[in-house]
C-alpha atoms as a PDB file:
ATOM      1  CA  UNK A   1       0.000   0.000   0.000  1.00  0.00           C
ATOM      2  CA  UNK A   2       2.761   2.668   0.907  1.00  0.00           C
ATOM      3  CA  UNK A   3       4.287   2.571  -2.641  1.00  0.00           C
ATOM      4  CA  UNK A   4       0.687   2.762  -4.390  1.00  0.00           C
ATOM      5  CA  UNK A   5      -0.117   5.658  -2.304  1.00  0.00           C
ATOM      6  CA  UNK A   6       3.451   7.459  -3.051  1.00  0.00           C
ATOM      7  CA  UNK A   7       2.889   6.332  -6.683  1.00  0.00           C
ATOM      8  CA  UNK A   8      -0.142   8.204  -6.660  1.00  0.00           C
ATOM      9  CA  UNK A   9       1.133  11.399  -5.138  1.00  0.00           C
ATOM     10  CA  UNK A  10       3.921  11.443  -7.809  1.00  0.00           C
ATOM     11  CA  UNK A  11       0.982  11.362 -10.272  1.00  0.00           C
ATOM     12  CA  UNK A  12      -0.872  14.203  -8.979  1.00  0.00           C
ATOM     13  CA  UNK A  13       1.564  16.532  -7.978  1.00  0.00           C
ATOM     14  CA  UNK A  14       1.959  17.209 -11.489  1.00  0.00           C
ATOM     15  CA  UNK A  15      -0.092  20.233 -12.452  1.00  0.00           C
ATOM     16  CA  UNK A  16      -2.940  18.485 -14.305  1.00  0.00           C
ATOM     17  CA  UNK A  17      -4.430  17.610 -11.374  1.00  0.00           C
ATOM     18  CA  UNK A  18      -5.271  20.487  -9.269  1.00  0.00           C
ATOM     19  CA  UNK A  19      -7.733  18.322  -6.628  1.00  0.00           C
ATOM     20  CA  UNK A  20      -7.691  20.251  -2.835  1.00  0.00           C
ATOM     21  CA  UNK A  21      -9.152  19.034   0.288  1.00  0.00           C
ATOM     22  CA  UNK A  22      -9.709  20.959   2.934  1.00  0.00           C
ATOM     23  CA  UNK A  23      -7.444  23.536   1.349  1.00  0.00           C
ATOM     24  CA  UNK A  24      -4.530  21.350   1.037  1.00  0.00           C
ATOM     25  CA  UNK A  25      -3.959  19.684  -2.592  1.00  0.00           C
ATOM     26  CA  UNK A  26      -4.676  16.106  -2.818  1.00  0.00           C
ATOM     27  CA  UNK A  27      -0.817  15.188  -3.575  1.00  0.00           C
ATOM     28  CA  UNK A  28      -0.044  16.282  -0.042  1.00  0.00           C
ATOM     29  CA  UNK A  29      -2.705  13.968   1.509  1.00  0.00           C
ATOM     30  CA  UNK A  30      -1.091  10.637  -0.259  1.00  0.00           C
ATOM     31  CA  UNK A  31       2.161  11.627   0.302  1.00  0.00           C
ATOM     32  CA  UNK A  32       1.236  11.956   4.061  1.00  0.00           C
ATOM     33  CA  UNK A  33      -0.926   8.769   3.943  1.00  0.00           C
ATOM     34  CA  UNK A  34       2.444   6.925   2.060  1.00  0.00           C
ATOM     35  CA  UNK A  35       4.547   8.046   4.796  1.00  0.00           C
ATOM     36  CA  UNK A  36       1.855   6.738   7.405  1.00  0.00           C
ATOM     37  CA  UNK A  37       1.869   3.813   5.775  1.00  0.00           C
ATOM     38  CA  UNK A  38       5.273   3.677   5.408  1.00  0.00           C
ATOM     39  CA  UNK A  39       6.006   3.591   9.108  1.00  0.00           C
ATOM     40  CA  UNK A  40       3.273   1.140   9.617  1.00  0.00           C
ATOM     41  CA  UNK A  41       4.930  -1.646   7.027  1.00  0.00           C
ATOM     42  CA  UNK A  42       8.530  -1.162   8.320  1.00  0.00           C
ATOM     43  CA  UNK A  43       9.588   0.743   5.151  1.00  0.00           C
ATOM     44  CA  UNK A  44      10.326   3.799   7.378  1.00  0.00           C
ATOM     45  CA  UNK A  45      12.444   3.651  10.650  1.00  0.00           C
ATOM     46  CA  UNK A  46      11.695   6.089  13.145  1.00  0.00           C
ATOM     47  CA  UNK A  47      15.331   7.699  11.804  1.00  0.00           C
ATOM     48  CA  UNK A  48      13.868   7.715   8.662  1.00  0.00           C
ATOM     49  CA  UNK A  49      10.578   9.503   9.659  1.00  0.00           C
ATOM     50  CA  UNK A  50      12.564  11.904  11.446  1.00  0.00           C
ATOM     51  CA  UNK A  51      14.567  12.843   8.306  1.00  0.00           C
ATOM     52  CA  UNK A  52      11.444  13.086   5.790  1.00  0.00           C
ATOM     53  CA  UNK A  53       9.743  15.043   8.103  1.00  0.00           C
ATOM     54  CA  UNK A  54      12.663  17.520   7.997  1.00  0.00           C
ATOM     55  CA  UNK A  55      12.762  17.593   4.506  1.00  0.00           C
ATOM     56  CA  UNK A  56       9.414  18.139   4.205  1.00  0.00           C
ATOM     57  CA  UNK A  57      10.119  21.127   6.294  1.00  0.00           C
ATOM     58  CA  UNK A  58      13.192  22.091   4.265  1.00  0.00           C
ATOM     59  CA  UNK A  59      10.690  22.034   0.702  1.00  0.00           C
ATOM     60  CA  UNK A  60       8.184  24.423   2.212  1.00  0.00           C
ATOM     61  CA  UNK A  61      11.122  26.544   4.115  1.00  0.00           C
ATOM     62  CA  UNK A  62      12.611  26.652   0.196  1.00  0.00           C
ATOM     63  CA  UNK A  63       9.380  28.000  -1.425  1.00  0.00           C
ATOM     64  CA  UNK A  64       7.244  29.729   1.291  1.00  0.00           C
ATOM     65  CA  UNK A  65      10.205  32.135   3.840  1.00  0.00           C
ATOM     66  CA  UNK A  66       9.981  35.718   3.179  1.00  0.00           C
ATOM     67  CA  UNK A  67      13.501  36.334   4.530  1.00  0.00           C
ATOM     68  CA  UNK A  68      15.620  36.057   1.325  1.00  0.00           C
ATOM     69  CA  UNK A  69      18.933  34.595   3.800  1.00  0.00           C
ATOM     70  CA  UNK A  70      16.625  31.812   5.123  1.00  0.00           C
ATOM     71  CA  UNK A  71      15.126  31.224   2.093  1.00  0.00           C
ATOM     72  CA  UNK A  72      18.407  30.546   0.240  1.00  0.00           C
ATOM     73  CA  UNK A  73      19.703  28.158   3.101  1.00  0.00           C
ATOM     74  CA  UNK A  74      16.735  26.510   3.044  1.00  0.00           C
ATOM     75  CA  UNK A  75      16.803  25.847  -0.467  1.00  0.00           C
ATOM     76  CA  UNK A  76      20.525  24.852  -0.252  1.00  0.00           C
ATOM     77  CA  UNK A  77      19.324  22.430   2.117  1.00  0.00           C
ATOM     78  CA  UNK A  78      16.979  21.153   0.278  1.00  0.00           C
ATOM     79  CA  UNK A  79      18.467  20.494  -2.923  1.00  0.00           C
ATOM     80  CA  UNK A  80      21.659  18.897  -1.019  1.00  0.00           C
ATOM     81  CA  UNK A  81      18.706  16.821   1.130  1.00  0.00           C
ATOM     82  CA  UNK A  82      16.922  15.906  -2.217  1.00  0.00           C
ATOM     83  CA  UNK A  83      20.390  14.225  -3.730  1.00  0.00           C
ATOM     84  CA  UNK A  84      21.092  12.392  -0.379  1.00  0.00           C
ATOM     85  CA  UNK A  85      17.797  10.815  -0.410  1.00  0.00           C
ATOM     86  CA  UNK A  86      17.851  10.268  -4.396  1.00  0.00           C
ATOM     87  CA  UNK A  87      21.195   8.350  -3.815  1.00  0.00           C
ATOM     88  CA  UNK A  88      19.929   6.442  -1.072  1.00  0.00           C
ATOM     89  CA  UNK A  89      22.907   7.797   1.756  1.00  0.00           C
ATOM     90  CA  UNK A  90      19.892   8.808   4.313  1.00  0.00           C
ATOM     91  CA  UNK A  91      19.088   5.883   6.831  1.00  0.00           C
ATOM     92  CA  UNK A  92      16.060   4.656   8.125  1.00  0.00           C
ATOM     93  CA  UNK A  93      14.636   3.428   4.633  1.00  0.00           C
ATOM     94  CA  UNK A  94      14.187  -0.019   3.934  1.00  0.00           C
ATOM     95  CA  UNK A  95      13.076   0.145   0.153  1.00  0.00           C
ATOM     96  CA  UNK A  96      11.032  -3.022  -1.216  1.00  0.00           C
ATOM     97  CA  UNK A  97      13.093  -5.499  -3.467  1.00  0.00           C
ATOM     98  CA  UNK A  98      11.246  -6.235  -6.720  1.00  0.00           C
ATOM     99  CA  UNK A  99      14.101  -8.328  -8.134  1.00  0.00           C
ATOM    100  CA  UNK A 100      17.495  -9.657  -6.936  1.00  0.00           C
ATOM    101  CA  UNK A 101      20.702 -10.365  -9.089  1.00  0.00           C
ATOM    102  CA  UNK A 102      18.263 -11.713 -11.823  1.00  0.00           C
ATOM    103  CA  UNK A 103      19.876 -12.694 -15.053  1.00  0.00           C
ATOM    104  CA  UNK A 104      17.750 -11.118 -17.789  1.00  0.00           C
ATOM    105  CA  UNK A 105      18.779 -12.540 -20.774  1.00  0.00           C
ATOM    106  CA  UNK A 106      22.007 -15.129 -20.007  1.00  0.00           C
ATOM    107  CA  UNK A 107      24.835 -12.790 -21.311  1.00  0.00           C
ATOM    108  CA  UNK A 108      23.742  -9.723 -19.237  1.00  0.00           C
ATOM    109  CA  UNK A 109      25.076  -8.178 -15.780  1.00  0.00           C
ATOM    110  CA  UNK A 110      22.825  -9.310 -12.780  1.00  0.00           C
ATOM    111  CA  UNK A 111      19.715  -6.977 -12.422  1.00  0.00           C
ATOM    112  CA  UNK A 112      18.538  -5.694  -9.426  1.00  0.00           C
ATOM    113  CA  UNK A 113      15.290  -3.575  -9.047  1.00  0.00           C
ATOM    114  CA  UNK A 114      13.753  -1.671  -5.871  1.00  0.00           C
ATOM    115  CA  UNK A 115      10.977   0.202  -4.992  1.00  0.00           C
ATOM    116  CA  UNK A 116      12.784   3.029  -3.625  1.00  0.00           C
ATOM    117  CA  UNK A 117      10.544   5.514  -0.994  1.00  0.00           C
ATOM    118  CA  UNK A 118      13.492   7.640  -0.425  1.00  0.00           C
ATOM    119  CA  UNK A 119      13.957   8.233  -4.184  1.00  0.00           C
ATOM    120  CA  UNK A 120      10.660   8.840  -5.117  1.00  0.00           C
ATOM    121  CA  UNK A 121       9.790  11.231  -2.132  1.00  0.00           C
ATOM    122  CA  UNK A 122      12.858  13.409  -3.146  1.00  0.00           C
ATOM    123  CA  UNK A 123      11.198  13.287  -6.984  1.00  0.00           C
ATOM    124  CA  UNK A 124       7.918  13.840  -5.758  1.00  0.00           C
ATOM    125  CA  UNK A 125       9.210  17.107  -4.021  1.00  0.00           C
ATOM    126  CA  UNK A 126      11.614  18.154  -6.565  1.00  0.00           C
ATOM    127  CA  UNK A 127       8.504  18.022  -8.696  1.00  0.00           C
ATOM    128  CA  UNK A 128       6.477  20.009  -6.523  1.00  0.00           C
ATOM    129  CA  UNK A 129       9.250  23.016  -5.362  1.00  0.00           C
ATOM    130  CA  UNK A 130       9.593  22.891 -10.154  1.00  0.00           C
ATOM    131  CA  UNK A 131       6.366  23.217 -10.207  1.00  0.00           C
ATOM    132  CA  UNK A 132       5.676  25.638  -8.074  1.00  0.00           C
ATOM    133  CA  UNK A 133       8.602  27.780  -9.142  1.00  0.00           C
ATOM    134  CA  UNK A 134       7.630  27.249 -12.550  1.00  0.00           C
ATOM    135  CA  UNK A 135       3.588  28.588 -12.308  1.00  0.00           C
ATOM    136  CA  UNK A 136       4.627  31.616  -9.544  1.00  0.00           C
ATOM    137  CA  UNK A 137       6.912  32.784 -13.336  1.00  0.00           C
ATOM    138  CA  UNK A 138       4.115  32.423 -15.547  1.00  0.00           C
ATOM    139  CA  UNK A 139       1.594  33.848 -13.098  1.00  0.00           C
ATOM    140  CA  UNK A 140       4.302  36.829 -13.043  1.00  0.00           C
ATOM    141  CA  UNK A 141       4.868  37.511 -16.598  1.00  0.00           C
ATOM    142  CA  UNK A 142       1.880  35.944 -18.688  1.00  0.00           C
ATOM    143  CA  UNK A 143      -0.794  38.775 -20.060  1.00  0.00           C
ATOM    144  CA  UNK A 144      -4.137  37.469 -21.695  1.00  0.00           C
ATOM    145  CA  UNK A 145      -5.701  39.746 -24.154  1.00  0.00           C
ATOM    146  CA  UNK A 146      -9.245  40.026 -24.342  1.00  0.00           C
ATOM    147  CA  UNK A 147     -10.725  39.751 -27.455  1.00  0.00           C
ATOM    148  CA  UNK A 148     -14.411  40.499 -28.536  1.00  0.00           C
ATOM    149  CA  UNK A 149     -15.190  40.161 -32.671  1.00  0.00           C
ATOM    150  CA  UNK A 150     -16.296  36.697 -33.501  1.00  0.00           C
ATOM    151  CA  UNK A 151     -14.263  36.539 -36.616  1.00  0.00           C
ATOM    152  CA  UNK A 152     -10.912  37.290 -34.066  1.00  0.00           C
ATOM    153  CA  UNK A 153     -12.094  34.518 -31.843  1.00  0.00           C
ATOM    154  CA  UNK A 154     -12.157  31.946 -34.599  1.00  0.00           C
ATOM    155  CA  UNK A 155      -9.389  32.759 -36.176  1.00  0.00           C
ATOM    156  CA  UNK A 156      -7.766  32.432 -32.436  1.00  0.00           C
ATOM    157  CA  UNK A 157      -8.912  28.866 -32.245  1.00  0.00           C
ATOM    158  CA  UNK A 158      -7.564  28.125 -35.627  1.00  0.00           C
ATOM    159  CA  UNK A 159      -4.020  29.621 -34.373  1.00  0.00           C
ATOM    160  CA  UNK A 160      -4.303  27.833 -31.463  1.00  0.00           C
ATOM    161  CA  UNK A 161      -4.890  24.078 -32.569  1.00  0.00           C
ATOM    162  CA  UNK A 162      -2.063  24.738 -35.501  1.00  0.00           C
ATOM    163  CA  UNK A 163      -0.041  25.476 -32.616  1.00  0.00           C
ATOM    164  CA  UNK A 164      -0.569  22.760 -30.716  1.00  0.00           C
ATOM    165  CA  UNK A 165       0.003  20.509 -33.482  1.00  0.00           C
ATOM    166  CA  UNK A 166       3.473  21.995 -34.201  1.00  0.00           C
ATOM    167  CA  UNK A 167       4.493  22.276 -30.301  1.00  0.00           C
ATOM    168  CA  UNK A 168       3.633  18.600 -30.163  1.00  0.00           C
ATOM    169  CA  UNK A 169       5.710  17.648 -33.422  1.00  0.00           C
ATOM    170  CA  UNK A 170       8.526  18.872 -32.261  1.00  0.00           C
ATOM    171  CA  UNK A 171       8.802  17.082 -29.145  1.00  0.00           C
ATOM    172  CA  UNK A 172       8.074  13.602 -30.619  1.00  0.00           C
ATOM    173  CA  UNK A 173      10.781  13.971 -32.899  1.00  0.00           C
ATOM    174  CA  UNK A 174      12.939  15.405 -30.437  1.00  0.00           C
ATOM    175  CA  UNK A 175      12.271  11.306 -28.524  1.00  0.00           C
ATOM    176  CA  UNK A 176      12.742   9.560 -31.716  1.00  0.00           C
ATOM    177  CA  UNK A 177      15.585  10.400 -32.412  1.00  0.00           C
ATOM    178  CA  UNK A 178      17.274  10.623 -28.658  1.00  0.00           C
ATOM    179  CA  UNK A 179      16.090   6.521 -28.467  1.00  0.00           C
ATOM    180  CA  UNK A 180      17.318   6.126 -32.431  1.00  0.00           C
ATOM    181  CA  UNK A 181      20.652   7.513 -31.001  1.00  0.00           C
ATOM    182  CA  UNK A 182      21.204   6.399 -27.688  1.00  0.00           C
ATOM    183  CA  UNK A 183      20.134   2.495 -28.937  1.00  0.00           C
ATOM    184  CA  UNK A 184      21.847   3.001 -32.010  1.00  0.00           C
ATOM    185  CA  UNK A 185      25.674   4.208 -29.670  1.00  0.00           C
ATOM    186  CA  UNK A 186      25.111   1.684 -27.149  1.00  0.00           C
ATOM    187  CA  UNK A 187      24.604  -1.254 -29.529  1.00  0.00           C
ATOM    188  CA  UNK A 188      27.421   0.511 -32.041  1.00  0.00           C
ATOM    189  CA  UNK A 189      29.892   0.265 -28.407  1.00  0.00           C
ATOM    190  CA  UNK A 190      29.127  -2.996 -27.349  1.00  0.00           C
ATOM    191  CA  UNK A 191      26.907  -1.723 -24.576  1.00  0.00           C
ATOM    192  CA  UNK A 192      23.761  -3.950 -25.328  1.00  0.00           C
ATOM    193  CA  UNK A 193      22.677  -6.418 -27.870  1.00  0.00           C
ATOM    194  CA  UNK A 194      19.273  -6.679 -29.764  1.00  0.00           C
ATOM    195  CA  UNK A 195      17.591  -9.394 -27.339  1.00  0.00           C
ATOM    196  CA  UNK A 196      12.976  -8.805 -27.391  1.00  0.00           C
ATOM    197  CA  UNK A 197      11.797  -9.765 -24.601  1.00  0.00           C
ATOM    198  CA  UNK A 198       9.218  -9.706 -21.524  1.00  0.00           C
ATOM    199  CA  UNK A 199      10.817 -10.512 -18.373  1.00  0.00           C
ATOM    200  CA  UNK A 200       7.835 -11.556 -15.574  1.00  0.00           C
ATOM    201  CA  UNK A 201       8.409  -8.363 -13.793  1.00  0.00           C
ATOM    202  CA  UNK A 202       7.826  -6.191 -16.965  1.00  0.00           C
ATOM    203  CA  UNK A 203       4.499  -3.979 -15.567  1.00  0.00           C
ATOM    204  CA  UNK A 204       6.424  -3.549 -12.050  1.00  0.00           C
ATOM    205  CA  UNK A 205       9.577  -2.553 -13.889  1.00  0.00           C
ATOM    206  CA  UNK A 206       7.732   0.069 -16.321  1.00  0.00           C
ATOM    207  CA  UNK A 207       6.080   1.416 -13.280  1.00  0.00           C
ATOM    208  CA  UNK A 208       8.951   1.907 -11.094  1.00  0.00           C
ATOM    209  CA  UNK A 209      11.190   3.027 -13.828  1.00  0.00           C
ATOM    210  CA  UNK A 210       8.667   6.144 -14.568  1.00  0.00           C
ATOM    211  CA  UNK A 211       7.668   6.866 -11.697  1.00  0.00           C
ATOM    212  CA  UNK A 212      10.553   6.889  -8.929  1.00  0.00           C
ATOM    213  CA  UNK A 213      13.248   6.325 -11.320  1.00  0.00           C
ATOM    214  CA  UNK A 214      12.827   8.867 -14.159  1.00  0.00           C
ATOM    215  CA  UNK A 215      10.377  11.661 -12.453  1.00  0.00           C
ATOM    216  CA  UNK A 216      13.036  11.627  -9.614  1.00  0.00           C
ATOM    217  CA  UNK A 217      15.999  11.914 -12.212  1.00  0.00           C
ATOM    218  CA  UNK A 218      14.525  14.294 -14.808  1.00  0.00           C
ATOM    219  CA  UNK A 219      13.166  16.586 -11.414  1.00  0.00           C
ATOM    220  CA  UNK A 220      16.782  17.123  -9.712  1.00  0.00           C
ATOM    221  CA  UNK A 221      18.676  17.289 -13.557  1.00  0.00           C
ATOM    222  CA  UNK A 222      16.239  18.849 -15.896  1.00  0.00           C
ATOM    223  CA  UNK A 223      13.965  21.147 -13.168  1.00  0.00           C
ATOM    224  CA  UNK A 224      17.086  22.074 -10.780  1.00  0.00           C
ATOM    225  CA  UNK A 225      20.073  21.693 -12.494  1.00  0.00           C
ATOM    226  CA  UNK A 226      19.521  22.862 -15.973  1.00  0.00           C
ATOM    227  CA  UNK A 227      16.489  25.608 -14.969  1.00  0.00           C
ATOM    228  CA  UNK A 228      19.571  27.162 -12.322  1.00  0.00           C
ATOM    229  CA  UNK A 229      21.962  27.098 -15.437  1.00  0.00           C
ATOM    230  CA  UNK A 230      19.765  28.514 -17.537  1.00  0.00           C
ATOM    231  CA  UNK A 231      18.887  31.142 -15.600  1.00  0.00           C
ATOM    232  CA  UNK A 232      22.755  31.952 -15.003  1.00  0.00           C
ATOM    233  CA  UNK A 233      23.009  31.738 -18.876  1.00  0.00           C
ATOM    234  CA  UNK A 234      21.927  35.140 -19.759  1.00  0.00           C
ATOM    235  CA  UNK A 235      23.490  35.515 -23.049  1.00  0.00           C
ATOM    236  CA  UNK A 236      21.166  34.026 -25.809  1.00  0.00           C
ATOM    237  CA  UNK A 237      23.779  32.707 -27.930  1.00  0.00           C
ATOM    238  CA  UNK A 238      24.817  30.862 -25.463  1.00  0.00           C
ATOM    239  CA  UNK A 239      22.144  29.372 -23.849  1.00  0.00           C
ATOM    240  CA  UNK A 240      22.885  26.363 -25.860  1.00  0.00           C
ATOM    241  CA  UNK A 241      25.315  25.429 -22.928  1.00  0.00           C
ATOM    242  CA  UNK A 242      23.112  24.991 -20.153  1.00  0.00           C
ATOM    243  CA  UNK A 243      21.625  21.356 -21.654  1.00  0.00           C
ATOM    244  CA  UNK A 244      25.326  20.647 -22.781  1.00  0.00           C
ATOM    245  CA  UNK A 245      26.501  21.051 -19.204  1.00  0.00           C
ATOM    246  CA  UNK A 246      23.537  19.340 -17.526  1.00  0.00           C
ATOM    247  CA  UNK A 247      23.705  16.773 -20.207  1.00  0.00           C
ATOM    248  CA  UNK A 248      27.681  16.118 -19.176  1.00  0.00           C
ATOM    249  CA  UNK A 249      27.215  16.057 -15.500  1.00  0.00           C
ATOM    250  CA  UNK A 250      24.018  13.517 -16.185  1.00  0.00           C
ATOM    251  CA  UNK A 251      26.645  11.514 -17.857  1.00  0.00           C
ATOM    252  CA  UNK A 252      29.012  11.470 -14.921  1.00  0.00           C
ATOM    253  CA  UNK A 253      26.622  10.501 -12.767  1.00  0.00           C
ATOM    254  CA  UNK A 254      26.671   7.505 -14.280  1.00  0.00           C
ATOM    255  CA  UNK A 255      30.448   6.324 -14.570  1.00  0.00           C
ATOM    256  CA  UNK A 256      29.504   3.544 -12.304  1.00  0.00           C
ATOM    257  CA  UNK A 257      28.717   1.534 -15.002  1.00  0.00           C
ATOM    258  CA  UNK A 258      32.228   2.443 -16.739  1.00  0.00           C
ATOM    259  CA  UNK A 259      32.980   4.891 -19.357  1.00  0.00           C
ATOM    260  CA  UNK A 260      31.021   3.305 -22.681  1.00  0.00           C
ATOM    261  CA  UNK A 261      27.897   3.708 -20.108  1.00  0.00           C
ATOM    262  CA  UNK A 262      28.785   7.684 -19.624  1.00  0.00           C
ATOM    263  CA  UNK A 263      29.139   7.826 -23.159  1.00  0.00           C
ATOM    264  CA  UNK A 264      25.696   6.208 -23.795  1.00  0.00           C
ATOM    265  CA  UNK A 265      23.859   8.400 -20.638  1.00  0.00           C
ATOM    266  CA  UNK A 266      25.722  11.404 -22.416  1.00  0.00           C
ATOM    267  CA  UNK A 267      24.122  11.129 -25.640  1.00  0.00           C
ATOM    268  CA  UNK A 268      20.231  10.328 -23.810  1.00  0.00           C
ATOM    269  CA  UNK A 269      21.616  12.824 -21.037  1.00  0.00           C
ATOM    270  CA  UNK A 270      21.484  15.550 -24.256  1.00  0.00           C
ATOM    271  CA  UNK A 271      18.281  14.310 -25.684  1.00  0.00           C
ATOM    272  CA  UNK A 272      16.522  15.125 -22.317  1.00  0.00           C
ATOM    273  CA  UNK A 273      17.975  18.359 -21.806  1.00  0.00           C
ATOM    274  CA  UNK A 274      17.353  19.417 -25.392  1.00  0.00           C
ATOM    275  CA  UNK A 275      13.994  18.613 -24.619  1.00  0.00           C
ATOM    276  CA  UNK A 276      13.615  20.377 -21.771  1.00  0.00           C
ATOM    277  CA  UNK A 277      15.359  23.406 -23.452  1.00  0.00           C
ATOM    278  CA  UNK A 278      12.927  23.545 -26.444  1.00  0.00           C
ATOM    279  CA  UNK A 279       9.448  22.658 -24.220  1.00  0.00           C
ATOM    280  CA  UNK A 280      10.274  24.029 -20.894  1.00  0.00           C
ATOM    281  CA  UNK A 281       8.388  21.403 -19.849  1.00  0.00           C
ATOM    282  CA  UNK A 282       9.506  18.616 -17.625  1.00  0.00           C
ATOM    283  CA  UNK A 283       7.291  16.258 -18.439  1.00  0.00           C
ATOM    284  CA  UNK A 284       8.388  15.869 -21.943  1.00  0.00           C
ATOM    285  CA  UNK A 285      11.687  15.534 -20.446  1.00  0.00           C
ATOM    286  CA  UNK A 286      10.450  12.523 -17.978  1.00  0.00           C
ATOM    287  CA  UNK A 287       9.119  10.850 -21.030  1.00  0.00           C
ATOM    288  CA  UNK A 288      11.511  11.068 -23.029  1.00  0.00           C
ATOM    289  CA  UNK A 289      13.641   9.879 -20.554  1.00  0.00           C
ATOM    290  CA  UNK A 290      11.168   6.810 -20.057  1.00  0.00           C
ATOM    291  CA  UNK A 291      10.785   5.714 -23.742  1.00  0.00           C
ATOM    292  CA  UNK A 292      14.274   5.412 -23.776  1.00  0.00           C
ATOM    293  CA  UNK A 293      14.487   3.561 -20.682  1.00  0.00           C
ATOM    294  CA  UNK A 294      11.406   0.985 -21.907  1.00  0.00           C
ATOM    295  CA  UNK A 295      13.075   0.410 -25.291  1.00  0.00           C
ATOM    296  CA  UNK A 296      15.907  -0.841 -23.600  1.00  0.00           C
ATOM    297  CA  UNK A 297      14.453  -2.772 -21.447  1.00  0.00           C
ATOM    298  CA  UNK A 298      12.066  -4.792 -23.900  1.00  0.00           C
ATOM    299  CA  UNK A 299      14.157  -4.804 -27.370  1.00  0.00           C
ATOM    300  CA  UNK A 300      18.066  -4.999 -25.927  1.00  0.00           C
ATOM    301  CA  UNK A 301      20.021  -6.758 -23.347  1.00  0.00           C
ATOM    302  CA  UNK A 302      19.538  -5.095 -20.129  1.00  0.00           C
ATOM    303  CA  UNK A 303      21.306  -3.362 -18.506  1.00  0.00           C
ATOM    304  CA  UNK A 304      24.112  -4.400 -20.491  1.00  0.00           C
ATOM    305  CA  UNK A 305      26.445  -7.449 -21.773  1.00  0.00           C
ATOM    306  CA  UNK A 306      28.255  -8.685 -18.817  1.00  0.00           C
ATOM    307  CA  UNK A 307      31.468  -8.045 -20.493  1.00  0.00           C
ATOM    308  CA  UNK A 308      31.555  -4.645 -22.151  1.00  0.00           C
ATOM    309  CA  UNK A 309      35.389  -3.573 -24.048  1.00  0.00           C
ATOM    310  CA  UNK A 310      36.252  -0.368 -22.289  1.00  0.00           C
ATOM    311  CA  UNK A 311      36.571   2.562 -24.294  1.00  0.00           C
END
């Protein structure tokens, strides 16, 4: 029940869903409930209550302080808490095994997949503090014009479904060709083999991976990392950098897996920060990121061939 519930927050914290009780959005009531339950099914420790109880307090201390001083070392704290709980160094969290050194396919590494509370709580509030950042900026700078003539209105509607059509072009190429290219380097490498399949765990693994794999990833890289660089990117020419940065470090963060996987994560790494650059929106990104993820999972050896020729 606790990861259902957390699932669920994940889903609606998202600004689609817009749901209050008792003037508190309905995300916030699951993500309570998930911690409850949490505690309850000895997936939280009393340590571990204790430290997302401070973060919780950290998130709103990083959004809602007037004082700008507190404010910033709030959100310093946060963002620092957010990694430590993404990268599983806080204690008190005993995350639900879904799979154990599992051979996928017989010439792959051993596969291991959790259910990780710590890392989707950090997503889920990564989300939220984007989010919220994100809609106080357009509530700040966005002007509707009213318009009155009939013949203006329609022609507005006409304008607006064209553009919707080529805003949504744009980003589905944009994912075709970041899984054409990452595939297409990691089988090019070594990385993977072409190997369909569908492993018994397949609707637990697509689940996981979207939800508190790439919403938590795509939240702390695409709505922290890359929105900070971009706003310390001022010159337009150069804006270019802040996805090639975020993209590199994204790639790093990876060299467990040896250099031919940071080469691989760099060129998806770029594909979800191009994304993000064009949309501004991080849910393309957290697609994108997804499809890739799925692809690789279902068509190639996954992770990756047991032994891979370094670079």
């Amino acid at each position: 029940m606790t990861f259902y519930l957390l699932a669920l927050s994940i889903l609606c914290v998202f600004p689609y869903c817009k749901v209050s009780i008792i003037k508190q959005l309905l995300w916030l009531w699951l993500m309570a409930l998930s911690v409850v339950s949490g505690y309850v099914e000895h997936h939280l420790e009393a340590v571990g209550l204790v430290g997302v109880v401070v973060y919780v307090a950290l998130y709103h201390g990083a959004l809602y302080t007037k004082q700008p001083i507190i404010r910033a070392i709030s959100s310093t704290a946060f963002i620092v808490s957010s990694l430590a709980l993404a990268v599983h160094v806080v204690p008190g969290f005993n995350n639900l095994p879904i799979v154990i050194n599992e051979l996928i396919t017989s010439d792959a590494v051993p596969y291991t997949l959790y259910a990780n509370f710590d890392k989707g709580m950090a997503g889920l509030l990564v989300c939220a503090y984007f989010f919220s950042k994100s809609q106080t900026t357009k509530a700040l700078d966005t002007t509707t014009p009213l318009t009155t003539a009939s013949n203006t209105t329609t022609a507005n509607i006409v304008t607006v479904k064209t553009s919707t059509m080529t805003m949504l072009k744009q980003p589905f190429f944009i994912i075709i060709c970041t899984v054409l290219a990452t595939l297409t380097v990691a089988l090019m490498i070594g990385l993977v083999g072409f190997s369909p399949k569908v492993p018994d765990f397949w609707l637990a693994f697509i689940a996981i991976n979207l939800l508190f794999t790439c919403v938590a990833e795509e939240a702390f890289f695409r709505g922290l990392l890359q929105t900070k660089l971009s706003q310390l990117i001022t010159v337009k020419r150069l804006a270019i950098f802040a996805p090639l940065i975020t993209a590199a470090v994204f790639a790093l963060a990876h060299f467990i897996g040896g250099w031919s996987y940071v080469l691989v994560s760099g060129v998806a790494g770029f594909g979800y920060s191009y994304i993000f650059y064009k949309t501004q929106r991080l849910e393309w990104a957290i697609l994108c990121h997804w499809l890739v993820n799925i692809s690789h999972f279902f068509l190639f050896t996954y992770p990756m061939i047991g032994e891979v020729t370094p670079l």
